[in-house]
C-alpha atoms as a PDB file:
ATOM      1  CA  UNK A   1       0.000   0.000   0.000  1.00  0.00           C
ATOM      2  CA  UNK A   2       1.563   3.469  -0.928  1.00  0.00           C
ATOM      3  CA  UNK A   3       0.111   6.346   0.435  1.00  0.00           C
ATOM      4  CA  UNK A   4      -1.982   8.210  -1.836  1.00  0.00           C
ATOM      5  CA  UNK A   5      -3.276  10.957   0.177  1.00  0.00           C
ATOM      6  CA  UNK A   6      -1.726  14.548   1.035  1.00  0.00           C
ATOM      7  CA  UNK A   7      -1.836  15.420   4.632  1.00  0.00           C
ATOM      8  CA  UNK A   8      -4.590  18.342   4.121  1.00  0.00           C
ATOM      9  CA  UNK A   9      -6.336  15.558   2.775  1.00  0.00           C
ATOM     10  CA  UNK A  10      -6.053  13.222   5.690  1.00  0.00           C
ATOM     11  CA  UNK A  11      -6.303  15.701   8.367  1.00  0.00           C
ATOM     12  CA  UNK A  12     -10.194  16.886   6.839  1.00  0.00           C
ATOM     13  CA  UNK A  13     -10.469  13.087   6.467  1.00  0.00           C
ATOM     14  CA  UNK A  14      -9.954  12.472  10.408  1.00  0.00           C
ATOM     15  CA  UNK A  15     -11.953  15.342  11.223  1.00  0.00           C
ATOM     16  CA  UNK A  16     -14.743  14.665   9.485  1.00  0.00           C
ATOM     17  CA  UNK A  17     -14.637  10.954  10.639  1.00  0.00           C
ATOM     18  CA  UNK A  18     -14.607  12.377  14.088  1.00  0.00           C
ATOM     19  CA  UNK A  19     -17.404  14.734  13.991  1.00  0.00           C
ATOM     20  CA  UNK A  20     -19.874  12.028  12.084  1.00  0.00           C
ATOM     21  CA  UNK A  21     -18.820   9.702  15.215  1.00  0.00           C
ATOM     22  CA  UNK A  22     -19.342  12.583  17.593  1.00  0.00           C
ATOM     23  CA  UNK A  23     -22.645  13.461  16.183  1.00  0.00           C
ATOM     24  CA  UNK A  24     -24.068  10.177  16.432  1.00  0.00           C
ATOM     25  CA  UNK A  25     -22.578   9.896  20.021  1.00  0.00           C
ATOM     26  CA  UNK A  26     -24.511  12.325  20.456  1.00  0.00           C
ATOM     27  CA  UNK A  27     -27.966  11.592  19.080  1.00  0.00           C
ATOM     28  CA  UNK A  28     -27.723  14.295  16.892  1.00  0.00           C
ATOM     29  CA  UNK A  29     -27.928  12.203  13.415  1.00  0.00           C
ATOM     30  CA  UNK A  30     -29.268   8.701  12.977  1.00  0.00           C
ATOM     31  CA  UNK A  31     -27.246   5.470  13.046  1.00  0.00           C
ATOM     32  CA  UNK A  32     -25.727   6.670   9.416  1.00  0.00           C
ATOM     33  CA  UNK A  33     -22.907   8.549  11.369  1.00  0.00           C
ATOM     34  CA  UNK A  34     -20.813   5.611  11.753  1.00  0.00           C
ATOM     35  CA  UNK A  35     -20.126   5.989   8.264  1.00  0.00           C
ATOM     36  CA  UNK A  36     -17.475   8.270   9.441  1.00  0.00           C
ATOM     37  CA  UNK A  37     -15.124   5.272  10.489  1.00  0.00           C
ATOM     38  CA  UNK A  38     -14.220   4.975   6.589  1.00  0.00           C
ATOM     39  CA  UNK A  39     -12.516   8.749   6.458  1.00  0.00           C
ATOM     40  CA  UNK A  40     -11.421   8.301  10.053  1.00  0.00           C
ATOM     41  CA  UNK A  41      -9.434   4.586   9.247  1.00  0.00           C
ATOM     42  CA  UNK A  42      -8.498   6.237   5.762  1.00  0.00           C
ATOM     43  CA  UNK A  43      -6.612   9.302   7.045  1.00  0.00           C
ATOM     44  CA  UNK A  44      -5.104   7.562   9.939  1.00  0.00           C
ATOM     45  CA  UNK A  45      -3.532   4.793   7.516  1.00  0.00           C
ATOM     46  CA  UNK A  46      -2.859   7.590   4.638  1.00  0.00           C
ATOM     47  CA  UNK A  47      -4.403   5.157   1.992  1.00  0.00           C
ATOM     48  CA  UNK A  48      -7.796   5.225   0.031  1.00  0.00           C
ATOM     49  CA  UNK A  49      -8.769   1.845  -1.991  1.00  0.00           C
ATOM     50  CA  UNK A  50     -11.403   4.814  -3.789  1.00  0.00           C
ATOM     51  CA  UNK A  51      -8.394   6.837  -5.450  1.00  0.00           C
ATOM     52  CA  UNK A  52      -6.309   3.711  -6.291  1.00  0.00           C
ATOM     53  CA  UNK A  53      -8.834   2.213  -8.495  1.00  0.00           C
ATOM     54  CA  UNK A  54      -9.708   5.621  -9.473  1.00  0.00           C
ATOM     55  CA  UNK A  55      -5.684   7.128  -9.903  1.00  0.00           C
ATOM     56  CA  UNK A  56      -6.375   9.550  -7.910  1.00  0.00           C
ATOM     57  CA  UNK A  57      -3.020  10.508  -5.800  1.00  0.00           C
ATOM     58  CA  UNK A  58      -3.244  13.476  -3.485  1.00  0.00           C
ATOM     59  CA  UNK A  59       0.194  13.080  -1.869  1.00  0.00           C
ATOM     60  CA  UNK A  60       2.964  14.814  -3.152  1.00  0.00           C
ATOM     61  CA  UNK A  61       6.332  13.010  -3.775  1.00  0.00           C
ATOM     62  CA  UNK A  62       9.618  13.249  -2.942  1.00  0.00           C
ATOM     63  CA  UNK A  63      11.946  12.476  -6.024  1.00  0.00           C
END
């Protein structure tokens, strides 16, 4: 697994992840919220299965 994702990408990743999870904690939005796991796991690892089938590479690299 190379990492395809730039860290502005995984950092709104996380949060996102985190406030879907918080909201559902919280009762404000239904059982849907635990969506946010995907973004969460997918930011924390630095790899999306979505952009490699897609090519999609938001990581810059170092030559």
């Amino acid at each position: 697994m190379t990492r395809n994702e730039g860290t502005v990408d995984r950092v709104l990743r996380i949060v996102g992840g985190l406030a879907l999870i918080g909201l559902t904690l919280s009762g404000t939005i239904g059982v849907w919220g635990w969506i946010g796991i995907v973004p969460l796991l997918t930011g924390a690892v630095g790899w999306c299965p979505a952009y490699s089938i897609l090519g999609i590479k938001t990581c810059t690299m170092k030559s």
